[in-house]
Protein backbone atom coordinates (compact mmCIF):
# COMPACT_ATOMS: atom_id res chain seq x y z
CA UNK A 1 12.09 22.46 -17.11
CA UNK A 2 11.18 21.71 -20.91
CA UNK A 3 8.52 18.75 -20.96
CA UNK A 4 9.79 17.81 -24.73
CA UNK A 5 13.20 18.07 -23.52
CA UNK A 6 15.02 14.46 -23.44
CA UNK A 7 15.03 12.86 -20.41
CA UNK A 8 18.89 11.04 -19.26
CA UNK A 9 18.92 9.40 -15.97
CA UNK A 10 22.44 10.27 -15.23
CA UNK A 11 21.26 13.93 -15.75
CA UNK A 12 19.03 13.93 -12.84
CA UNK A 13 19.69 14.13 -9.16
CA UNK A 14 19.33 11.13 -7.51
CA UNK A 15 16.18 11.57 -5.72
CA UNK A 16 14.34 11.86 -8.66
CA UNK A 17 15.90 8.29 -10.41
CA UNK A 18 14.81 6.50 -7.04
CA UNK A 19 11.39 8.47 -7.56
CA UNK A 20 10.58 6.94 -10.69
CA UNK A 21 11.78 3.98 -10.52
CA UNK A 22 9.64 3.66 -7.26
CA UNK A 23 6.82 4.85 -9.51
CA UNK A 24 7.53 2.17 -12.33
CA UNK A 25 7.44 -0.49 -9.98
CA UNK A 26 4.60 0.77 -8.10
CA UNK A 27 2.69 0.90 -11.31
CA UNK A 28 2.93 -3.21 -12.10
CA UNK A 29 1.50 -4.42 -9.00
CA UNK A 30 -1.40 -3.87 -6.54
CA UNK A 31 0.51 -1.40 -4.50
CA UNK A 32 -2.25 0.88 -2.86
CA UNK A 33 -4.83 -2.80 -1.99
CA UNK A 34 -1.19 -3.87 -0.08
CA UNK A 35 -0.76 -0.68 1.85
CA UNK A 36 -3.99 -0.52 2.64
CA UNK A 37 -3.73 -4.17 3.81
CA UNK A 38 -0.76 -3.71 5.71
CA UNK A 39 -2.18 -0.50 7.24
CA UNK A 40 -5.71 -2.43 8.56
CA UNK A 41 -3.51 -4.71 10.29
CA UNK A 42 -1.86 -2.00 12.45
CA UNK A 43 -5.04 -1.01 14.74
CA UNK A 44 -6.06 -4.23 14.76
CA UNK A 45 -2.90 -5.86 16.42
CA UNK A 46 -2.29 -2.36 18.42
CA UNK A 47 -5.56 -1.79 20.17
CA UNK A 48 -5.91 -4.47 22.53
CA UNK A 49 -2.50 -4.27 23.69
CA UNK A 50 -2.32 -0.70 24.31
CA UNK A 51 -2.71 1.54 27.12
CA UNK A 52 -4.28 4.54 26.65
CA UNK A 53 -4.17 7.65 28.92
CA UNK A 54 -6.66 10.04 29.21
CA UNK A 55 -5.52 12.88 31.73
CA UNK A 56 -4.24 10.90 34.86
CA UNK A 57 -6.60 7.83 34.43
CA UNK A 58 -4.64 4.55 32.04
CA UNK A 59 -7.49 3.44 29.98
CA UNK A 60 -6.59 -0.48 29.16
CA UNK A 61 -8.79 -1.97 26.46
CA UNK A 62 -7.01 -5.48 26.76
CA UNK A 63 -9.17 -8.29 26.52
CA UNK A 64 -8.83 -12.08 26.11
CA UNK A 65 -9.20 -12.36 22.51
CA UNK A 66 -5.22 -10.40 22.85
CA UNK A 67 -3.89 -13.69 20.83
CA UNK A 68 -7.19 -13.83 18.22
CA UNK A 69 -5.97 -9.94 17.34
CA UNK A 70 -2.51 -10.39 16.94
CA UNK A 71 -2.90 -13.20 14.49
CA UNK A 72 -5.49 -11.24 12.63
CA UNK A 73 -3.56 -8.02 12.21
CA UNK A 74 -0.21 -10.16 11.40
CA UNK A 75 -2.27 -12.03 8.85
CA UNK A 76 -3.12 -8.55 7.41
CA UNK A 77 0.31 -7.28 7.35
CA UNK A 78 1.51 -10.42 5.26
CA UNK A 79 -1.29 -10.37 3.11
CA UNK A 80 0.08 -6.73 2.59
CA UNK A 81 3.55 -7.44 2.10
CA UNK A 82 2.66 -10.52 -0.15
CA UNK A 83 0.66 -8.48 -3.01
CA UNK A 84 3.82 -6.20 -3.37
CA UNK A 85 5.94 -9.18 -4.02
CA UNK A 86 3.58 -12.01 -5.29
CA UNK A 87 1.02 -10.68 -8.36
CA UNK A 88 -0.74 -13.85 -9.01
CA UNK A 89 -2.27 -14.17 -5.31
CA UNK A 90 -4.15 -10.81 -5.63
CA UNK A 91 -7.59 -13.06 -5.31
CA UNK A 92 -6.82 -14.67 -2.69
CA UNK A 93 -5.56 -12.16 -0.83
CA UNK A 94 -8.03 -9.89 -1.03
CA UNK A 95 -10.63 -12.06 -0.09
CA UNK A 96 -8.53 -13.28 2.54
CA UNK A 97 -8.12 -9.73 3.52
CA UNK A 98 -12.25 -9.04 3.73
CA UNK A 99 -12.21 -12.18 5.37
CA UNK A 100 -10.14 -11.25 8.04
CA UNK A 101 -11.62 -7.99 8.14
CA UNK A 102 -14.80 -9.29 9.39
CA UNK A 103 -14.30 -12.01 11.65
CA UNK A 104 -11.96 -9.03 13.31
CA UNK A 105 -15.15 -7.09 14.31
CA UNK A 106 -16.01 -9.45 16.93
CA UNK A 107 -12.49 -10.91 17.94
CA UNK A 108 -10.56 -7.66 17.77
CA UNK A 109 -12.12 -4.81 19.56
CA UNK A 110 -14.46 -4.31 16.68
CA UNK A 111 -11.91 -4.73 14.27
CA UNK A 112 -9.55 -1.65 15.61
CA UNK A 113 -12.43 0.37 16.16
CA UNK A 114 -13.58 -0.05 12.99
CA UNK A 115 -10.22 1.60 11.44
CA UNK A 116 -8.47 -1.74 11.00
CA UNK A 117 -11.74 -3.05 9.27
CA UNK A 118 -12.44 -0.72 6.89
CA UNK A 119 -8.93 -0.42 6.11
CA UNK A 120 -8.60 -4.09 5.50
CA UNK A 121 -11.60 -4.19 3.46
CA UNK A 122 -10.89 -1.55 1.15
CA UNK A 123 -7.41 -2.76 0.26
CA UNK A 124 -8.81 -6.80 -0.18
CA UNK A 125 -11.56 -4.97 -2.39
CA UNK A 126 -9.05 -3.10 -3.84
CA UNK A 127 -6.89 -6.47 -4.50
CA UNK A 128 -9.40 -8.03 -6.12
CA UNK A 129 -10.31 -4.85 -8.58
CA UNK A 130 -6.66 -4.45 -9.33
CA UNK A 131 -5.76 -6.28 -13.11
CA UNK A 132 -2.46 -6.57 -14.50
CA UNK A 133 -2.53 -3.54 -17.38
CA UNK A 134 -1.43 -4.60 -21.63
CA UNK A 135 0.71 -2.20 -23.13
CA UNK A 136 -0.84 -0.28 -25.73
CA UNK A 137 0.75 -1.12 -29.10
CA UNK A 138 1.13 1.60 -31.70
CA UNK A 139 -1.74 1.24 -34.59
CA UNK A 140 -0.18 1.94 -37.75
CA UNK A 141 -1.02 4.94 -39.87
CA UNK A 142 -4.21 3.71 -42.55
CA UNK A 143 -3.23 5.28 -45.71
CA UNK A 144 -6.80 4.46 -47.12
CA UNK A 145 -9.26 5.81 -44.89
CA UNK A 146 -11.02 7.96 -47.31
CA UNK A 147 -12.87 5.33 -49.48
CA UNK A 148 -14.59 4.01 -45.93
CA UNK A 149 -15.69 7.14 -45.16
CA UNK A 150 -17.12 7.71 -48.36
CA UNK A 151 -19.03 4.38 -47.98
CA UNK A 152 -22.91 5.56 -46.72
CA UNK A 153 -22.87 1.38 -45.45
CA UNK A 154 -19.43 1.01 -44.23
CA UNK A 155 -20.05 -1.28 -40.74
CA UNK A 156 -23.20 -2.41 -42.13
CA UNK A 157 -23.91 -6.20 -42.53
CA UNK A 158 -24.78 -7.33 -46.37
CA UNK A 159 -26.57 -10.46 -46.58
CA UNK A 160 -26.05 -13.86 -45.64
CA UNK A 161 -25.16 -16.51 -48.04
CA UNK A 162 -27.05 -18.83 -46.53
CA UNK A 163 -30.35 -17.21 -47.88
CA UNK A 164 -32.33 -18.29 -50.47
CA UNK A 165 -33.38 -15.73 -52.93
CA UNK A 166 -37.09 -17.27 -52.87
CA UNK A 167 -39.22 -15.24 -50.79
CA UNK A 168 -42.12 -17.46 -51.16
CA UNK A 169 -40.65 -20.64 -49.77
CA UNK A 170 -42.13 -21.78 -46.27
CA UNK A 171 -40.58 -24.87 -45.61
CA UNK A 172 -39.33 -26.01 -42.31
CA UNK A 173 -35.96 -25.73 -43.94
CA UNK A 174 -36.11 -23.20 -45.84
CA UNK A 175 -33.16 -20.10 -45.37
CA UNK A 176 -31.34 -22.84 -42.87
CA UNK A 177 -33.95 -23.67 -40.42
CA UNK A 178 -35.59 -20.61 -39.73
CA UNK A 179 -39.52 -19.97 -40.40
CA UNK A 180 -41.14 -17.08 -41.71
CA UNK A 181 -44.75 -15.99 -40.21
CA UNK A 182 -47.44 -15.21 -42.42
C-alpha cells in the first residue's frame, strides 16, 4: 500500500473505517485513564464475592465489607465510563478514582489484591495528566528570513527608553526608580 496514495473511505473495507474512526475518537478524550478506571474496578468488586478453588479445597475470601467493595468497584467502573463520555470531569474523576483506590485497601481485600488499586490509581493519575490537545495551525512561509539572520543582535534587547543618557546622576529617581551603587 502507497503511504502518499489518497486515502477514500468508501475504498476501504469496513474494518478499517470502524478502526479509525475508533482511533479519532479515542484520540479526543482520556480513553486509556477510563479503561484503566473501569478495569481497577473489576478485582475490586470480584474478589470478595468469589470462590476460588485450589485442587479439591473452595477457597472463599468473602468478608463483611462484601457491600463496602461492591460500591467501590461500581464507583470505579462509572468513573470509567464517565471520562469516555464526559471531558470536563477528568479532575474529578481522577481524584475520585485515587480516592477510591485507597480507602479500597482496607475495605476491599486490599484493594483486589492490590490489582484493583494500582489499576485505579494509575488511570485517576492518568485522568488528571490527560489535557485536551490544540490543533497545530499551519505557520505561513516568511519570505524575509535572510535579513534576521544576517542580524549578529537579532533577539537581543536594545535599550530602554526609560533611561536617562546621564551616567552620573544618583538620584533616588533617577532611570525610574532604580539606584546605582558606587
Amino acid at each position: 500500500m502507497n503511504p502518499q496514495a489518497p486515502v477514500h473511505a468508501a475504498d476501504d473495507h469496513w474494518l478499517t473505517v470502524l478502526r479509525l474512526r475508533f482511533r479519532a475518537w479515542r484520540g479526543t478524550r482520556p480513553f486509556w485513564a477510563g479503561l484503566f478506571t473501569l478495569l481497577g474496578g473489576v478485582p475490586i468488586i470480584y474478589f470478595p464475592f468469589a470462590d476460588i478453588r485450589l485442587a479439591n479445597v473452595t477457597l472463599a475470601i468473602a468478608t463483611t465489607s462484601g457491600s463496602v467493595s461492591l460500591i467501590l468497584g461500581v464507583l470505579l467502573v462509572t468513573l470509567g465510563i464517565a471520562l469516555w463520555f464526559q471531558q470536563g470531569i477528568r479532575v474529578f474523576a481522577g481524584v475520585a478514582a485515587i480516592l477510591l483506590a485507597l480507602v479500597s485497601i482496607p475495605k476491599s481485600n486490599l484493594g483486589g489484591f492490590f490489582i484493583g488499586f494500582l489499576t485505579a490509581m494509575v488511570g485517576g493519575c492518568l485522568a488528571l495528566a490527560w489535557s485536551p490537545g490544540v490543533p497545530v495551525e499551519e505557520e505561513p512561509e516568511q519570505a524575509e528570513a535572510a535579513p534576521a539572520d544576517l542580524d549578529p543582535f537579532h533577539g537581543v534587547p536594545g535599550p530602554r527608553e526609560t533611561e536617562t543618557a546621564y551616567v552620573t546622576e544618583k538620584t533616588a529617581h533617577a532611570d525610574g526608580g532604580r539606584n546605582s551603587a558606587g
